[in-house]
N, C-alpha and C. Protein backbone atom coordinates (compact mmCIF):
# COMPACT_ATOMS: atom_id res chain seq x y z
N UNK A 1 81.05 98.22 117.21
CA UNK A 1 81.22 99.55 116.71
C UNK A 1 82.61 100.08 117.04
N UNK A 2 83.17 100.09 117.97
CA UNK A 2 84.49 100.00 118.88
C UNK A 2 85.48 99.65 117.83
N UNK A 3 84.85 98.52 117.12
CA UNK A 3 86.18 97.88 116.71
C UNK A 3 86.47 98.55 115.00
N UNK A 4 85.52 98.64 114.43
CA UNK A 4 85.28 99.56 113.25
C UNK A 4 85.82 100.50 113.11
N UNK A 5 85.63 101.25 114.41
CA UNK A 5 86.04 102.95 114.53
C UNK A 5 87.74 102.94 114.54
N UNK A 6 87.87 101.86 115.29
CA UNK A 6 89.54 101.61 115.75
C UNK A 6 90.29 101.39 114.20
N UNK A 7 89.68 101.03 113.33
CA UNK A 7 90.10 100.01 112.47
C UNK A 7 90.37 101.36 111.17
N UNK A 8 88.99 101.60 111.30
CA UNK A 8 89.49 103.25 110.41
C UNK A 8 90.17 104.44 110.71
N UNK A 9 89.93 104.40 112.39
CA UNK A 9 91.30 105.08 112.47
C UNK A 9 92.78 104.64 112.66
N UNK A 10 93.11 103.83 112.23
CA UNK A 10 94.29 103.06 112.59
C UNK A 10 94.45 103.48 110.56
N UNK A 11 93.64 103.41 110.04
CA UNK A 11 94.16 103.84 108.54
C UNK A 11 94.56 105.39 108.15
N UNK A 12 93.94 105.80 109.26
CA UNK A 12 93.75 107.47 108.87
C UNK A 12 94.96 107.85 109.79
N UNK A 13 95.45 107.14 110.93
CA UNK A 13 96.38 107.55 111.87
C UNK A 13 97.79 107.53 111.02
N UNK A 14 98.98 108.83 112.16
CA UNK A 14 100.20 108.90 112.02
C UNK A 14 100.71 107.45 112.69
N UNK A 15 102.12 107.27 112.73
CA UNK A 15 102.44 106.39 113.08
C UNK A 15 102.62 106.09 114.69
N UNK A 16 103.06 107.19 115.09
CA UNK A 16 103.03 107.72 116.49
C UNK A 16 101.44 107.48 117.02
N UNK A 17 100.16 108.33 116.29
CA UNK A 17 98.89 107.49 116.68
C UNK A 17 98.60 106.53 116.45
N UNK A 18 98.89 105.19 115.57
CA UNK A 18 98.75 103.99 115.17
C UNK A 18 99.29 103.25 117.07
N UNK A 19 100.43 103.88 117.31
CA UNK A 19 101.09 102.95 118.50
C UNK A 19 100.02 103.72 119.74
N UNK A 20 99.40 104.50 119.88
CA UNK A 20 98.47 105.25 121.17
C UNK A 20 97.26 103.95 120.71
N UNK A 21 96.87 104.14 119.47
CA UNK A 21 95.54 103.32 119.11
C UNK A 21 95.59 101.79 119.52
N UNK A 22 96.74 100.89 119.09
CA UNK A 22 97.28 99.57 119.18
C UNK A 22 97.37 99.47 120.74
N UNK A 23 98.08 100.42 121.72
CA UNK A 23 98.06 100.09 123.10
C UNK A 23 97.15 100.16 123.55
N UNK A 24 96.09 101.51 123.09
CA UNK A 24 94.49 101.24 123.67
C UNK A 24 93.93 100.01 123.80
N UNK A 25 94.04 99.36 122.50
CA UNK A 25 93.21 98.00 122.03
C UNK A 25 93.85 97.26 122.92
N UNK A 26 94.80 97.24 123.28
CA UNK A 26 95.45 95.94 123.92
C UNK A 26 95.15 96.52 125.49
N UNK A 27 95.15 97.09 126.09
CA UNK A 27 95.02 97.78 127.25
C UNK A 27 93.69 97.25 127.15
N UNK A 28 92.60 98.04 126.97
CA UNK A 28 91.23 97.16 126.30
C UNK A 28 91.07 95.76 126.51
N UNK A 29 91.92 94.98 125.55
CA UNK A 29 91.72 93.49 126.43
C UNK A 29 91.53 93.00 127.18
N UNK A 30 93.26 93.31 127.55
CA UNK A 30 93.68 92.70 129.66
C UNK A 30 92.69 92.89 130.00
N UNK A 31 92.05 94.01 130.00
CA UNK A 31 91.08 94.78 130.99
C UNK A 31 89.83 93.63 131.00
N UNK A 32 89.28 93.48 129.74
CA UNK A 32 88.17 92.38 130.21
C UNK A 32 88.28 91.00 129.78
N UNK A 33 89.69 90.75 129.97
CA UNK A 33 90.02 89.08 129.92
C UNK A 33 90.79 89.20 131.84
N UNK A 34 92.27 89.65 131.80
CA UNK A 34 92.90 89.60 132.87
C UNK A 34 92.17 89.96 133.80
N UNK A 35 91.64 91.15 134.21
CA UNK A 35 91.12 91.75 135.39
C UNK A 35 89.48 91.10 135.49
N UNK A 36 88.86 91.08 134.48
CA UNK A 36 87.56 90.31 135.11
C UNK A 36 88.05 89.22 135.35
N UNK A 37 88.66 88.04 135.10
CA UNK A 37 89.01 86.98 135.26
C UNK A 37 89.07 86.83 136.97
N UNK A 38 90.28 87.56 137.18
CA UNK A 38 90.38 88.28 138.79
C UNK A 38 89.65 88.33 139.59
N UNK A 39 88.68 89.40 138.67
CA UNK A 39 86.98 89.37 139.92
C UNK A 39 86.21 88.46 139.95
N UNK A 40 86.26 87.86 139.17
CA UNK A 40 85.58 86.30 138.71
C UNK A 40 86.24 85.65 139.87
N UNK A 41 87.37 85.38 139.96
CA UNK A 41 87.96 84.48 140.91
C UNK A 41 87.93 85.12 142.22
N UNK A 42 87.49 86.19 142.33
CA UNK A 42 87.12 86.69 143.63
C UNK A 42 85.83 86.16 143.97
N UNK A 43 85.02 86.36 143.34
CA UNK A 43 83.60 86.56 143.60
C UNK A 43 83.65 84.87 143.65
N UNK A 44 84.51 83.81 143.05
CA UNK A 44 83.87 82.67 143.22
C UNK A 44 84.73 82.14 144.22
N UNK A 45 85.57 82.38 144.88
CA UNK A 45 86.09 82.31 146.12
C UNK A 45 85.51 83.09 147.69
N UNK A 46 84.64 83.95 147.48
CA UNK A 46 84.00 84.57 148.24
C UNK A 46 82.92 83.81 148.31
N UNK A 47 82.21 83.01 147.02
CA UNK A 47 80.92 82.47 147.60
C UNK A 47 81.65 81.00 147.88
N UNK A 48 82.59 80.56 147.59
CA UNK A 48 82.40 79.31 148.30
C UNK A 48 82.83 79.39 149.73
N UNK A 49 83.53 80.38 149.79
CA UNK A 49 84.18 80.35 151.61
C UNK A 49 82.73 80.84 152.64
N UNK A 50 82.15 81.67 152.11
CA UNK A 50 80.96 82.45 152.83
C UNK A 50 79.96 80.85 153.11
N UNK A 51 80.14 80.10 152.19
CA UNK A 51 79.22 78.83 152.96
C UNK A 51 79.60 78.07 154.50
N UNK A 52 80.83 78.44 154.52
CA UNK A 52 81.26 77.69 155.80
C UNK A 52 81.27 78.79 156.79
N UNK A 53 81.87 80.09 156.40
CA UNK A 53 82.23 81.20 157.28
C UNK A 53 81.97 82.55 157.26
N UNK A 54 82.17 83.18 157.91
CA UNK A 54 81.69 84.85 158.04
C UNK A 54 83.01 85.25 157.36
N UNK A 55 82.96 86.46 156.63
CA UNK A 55 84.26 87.11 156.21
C UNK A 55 84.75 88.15 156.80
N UNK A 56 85.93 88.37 157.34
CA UNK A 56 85.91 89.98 157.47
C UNK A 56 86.94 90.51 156.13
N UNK A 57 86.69 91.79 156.51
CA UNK A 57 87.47 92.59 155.76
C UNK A 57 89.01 92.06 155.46
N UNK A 58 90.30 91.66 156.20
CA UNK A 58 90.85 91.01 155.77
C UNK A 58 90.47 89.69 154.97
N UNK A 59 90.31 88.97 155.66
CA UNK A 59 89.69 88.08 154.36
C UNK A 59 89.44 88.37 153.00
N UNK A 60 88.82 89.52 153.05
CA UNK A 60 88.23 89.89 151.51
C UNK A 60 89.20 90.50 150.92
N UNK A 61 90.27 91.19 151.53
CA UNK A 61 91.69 91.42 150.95
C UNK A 61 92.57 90.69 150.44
N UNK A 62 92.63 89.70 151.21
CA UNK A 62 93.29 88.47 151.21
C UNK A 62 93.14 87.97 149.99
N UNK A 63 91.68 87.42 149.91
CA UNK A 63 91.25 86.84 148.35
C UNK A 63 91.52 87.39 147.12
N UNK A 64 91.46 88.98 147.37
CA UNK A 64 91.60 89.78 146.00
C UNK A 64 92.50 89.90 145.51
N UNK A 65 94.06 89.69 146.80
CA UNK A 65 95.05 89.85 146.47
C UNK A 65 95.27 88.37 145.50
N UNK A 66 95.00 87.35 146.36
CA UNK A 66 95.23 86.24 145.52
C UNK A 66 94.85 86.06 144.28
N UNK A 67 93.41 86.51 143.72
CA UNK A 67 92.82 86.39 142.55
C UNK A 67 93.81 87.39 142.04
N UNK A 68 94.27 88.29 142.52
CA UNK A 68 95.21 89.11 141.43
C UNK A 68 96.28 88.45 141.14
N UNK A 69 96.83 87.61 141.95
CA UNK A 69 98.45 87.17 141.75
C UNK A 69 97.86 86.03 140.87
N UNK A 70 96.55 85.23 141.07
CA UNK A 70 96.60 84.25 140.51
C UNK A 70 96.46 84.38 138.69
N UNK A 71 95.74 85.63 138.42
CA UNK A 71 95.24 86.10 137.15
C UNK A 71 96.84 86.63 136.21
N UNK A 72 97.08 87.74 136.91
CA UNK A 72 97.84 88.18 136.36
C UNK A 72 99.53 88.09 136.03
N UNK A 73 99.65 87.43 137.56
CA UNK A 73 101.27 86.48 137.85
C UNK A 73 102.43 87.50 137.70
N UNK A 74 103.63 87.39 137.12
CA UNK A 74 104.62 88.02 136.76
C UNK A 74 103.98 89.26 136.20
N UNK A 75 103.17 89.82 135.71
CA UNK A 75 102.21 90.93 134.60
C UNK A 75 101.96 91.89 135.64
N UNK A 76 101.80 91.76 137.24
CA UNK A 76 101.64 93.42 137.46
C UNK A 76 102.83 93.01 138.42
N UNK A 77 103.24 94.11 138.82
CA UNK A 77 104.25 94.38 140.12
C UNK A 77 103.40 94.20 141.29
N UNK A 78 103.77 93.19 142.21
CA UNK A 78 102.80 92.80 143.43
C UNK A 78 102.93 94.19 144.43
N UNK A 79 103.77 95.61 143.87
CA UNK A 79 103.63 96.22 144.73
C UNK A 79 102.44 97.45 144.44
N UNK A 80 101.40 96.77 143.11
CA UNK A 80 100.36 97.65 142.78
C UNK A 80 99.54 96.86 142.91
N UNK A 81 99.16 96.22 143.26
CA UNK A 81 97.77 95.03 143.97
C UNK A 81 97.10 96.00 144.64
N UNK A 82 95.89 95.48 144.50
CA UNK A 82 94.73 96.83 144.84
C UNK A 82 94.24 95.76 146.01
N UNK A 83 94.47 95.54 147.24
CA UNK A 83 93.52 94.70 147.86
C UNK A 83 92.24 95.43 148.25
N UNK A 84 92.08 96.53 148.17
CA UNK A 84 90.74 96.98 148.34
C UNK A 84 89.45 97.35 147.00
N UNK A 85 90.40 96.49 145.84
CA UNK A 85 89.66 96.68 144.73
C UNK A 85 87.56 96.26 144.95
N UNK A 86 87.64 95.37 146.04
CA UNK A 86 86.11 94.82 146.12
C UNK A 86 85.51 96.01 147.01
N UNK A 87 85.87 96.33 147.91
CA UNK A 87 85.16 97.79 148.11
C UNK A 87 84.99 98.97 146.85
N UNK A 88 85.57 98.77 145.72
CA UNK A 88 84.90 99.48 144.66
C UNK A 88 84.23 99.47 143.73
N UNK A 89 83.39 98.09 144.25
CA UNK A 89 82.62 97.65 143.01
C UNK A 89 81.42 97.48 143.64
N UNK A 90 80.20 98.38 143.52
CA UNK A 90 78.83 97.45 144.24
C UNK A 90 78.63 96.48 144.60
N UNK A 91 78.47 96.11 142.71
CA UNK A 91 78.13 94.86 142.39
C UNK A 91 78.21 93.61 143.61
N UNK A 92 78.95 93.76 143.84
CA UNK A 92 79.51 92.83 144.98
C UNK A 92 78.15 92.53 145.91
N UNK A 93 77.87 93.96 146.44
CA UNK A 93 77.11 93.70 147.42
C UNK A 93 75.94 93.50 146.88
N UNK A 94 75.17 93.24 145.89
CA UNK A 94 73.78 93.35 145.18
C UNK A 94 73.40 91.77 145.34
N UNK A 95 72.39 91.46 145.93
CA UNK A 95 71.55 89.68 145.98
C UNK A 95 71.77 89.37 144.89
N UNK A 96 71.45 90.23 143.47
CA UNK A 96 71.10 89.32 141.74
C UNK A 96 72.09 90.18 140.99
N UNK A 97 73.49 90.62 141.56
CA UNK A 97 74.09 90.92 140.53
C UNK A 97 75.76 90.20 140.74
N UNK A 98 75.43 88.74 140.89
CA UNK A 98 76.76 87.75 140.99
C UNK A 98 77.16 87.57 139.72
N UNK A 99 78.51 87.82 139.58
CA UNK A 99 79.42 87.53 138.40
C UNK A 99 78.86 88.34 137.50
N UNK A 100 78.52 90.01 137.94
CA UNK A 100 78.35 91.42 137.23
C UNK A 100 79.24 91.39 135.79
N UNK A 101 80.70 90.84 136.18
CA UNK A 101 81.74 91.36 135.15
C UNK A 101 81.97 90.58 133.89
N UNK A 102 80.95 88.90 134.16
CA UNK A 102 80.85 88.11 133.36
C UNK A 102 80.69 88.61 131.63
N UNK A 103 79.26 89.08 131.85
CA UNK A 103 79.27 89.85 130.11
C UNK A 103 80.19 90.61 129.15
N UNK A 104 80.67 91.45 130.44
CA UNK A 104 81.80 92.69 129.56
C UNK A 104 82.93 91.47 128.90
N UNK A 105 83.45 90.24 129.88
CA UNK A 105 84.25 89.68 128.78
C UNK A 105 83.85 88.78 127.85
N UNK A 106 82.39 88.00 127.75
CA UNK A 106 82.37 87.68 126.92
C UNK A 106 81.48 88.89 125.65
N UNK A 107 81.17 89.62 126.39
CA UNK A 107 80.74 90.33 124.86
C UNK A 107 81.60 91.01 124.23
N UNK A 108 83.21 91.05 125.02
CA UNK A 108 83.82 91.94 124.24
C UNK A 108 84.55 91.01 123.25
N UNK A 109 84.71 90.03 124.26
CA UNK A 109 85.76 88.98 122.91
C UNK A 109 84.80 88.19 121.82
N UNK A 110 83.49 88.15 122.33
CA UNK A 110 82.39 87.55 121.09
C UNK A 110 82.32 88.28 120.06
N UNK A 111 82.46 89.96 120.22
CA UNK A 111 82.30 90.49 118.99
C UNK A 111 83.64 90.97 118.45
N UNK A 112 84.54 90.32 119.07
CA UNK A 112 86.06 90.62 118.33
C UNK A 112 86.22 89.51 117.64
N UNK A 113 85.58 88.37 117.83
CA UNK A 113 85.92 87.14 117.33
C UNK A 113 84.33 87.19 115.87
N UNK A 114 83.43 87.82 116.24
CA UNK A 114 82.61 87.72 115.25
C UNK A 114 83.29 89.17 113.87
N UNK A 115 83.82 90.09 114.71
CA UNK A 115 84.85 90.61 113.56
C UNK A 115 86.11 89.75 113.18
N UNK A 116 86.39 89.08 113.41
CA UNK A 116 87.47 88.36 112.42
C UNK A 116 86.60 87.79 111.74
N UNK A 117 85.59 86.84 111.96
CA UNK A 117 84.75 86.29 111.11
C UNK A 117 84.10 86.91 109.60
N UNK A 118 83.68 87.98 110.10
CA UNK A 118 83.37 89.10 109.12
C UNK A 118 84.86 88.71 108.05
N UNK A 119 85.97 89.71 108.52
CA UNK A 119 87.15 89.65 108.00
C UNK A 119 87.12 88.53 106.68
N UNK A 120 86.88 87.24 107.47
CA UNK A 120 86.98 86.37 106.51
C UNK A 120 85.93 85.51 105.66
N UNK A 121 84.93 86.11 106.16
CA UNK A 121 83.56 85.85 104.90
C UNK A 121 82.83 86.84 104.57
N UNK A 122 83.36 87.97 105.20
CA UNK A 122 82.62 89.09 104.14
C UNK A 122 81.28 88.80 104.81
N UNK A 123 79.99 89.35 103.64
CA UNK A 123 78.69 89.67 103.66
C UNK A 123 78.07 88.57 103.40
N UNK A 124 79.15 86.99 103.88
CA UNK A 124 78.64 85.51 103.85
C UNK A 124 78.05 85.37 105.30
N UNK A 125 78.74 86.01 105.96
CA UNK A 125 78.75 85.98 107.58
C UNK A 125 77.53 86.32 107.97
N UNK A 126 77.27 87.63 107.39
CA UNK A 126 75.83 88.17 107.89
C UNK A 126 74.41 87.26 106.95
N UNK A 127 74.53 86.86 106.26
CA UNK A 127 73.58 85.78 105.55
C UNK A 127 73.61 84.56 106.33
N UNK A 128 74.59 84.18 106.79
CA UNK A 128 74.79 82.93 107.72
C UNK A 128 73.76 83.07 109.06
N UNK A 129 74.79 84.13 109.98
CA UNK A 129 73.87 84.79 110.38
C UNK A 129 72.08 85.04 110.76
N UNK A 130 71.77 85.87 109.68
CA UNK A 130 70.61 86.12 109.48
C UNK A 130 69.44 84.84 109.42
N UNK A 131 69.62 83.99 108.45
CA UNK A 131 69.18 82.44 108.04
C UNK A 131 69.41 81.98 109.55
N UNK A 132 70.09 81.81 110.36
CA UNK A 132 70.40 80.44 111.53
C UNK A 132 68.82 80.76 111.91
C-alpha cells in the first residue's frame, strides 16, 4: 500500500516534493536492509558468544558497535554509532522473539520486488498468483 501511495504521489508532487518523497523511499530502505542487517548481526553474535560466556554490558556495546561498522562501513560517521542501540529494543530480551527484525526486511523488499513484478505483467501477475 506504501508503495502505491508513494507512486501517486510522486505524480501529483512539485519537484521540490518529488526529492522529500524519493529520499523518504530511500531512507525507508537502508532502514530495513542496512540497519536490520546490523541487528541481525548483533543478535547472531550475541547468541553465539552467550554459549561459551556471560556478557556484560560492554560486551554488548562492543558487538553493536561492530555489527554497525560491519553493516554500514564508510555510510555512517563512526562518530554516530549508537552502542547502546540494544538497550532499545525489547525484543532482545524476549525467550521467542529472536531475530524480531527479520520480517520488516523481508516483507518490505518482498513486496517491492512483487511491485516491480506487477509493473511488468500487469493483471498477469495477480492470475499467476491467484492459480499457484
Amino acid at each position: 500500500m506504501k508503495t502505491l501511495f508513494s507512486i501517486f504521489a510522486l505524480a501529483e508532487a512539485s519537484d521540490e516534493e518529488k526529492l522529500i518523497l524519493i529520499e523518504n523511499s530511500i531512507s525507508d530502505l537502508a532502514q530495513i536492509t542496512v540497519d536490520i542487517l546490523s541487528r541481525y548481526k548483533f543478535e547472531s553474535e550475541v547468541f553465539e558468544r552467550r554459549k561459551t560466556e556471560f556478557l556484560f554490558a560492554n560486551d554488548l556495546k562492543e558487538i553493536m558497535i561492530q555489527a554497525q561498522k560491519d553493516t554500514y562501513g564508510d555510510g555512517l560517521n563512526q562518530n554516530y554509532m549508537h552502542p547502546y542501540m540494544w538497550i532499545n529494543k525489547g525484543h532482545y530480551y524476549g525467550g521467542g522473539l529472536s531475530f524480531y527484525n527479520f520480517p520488516y526486511a523481508f516483507g518490505g523488499l518482498f513486496a517491492l520486488g512483487l511491485f516491480g513484478k506487477y509493473q511488468e505483467e500487469g493483471v498477469c501477475l495477480y492470475l499467476t498468483i491467484k492459480n499457484y
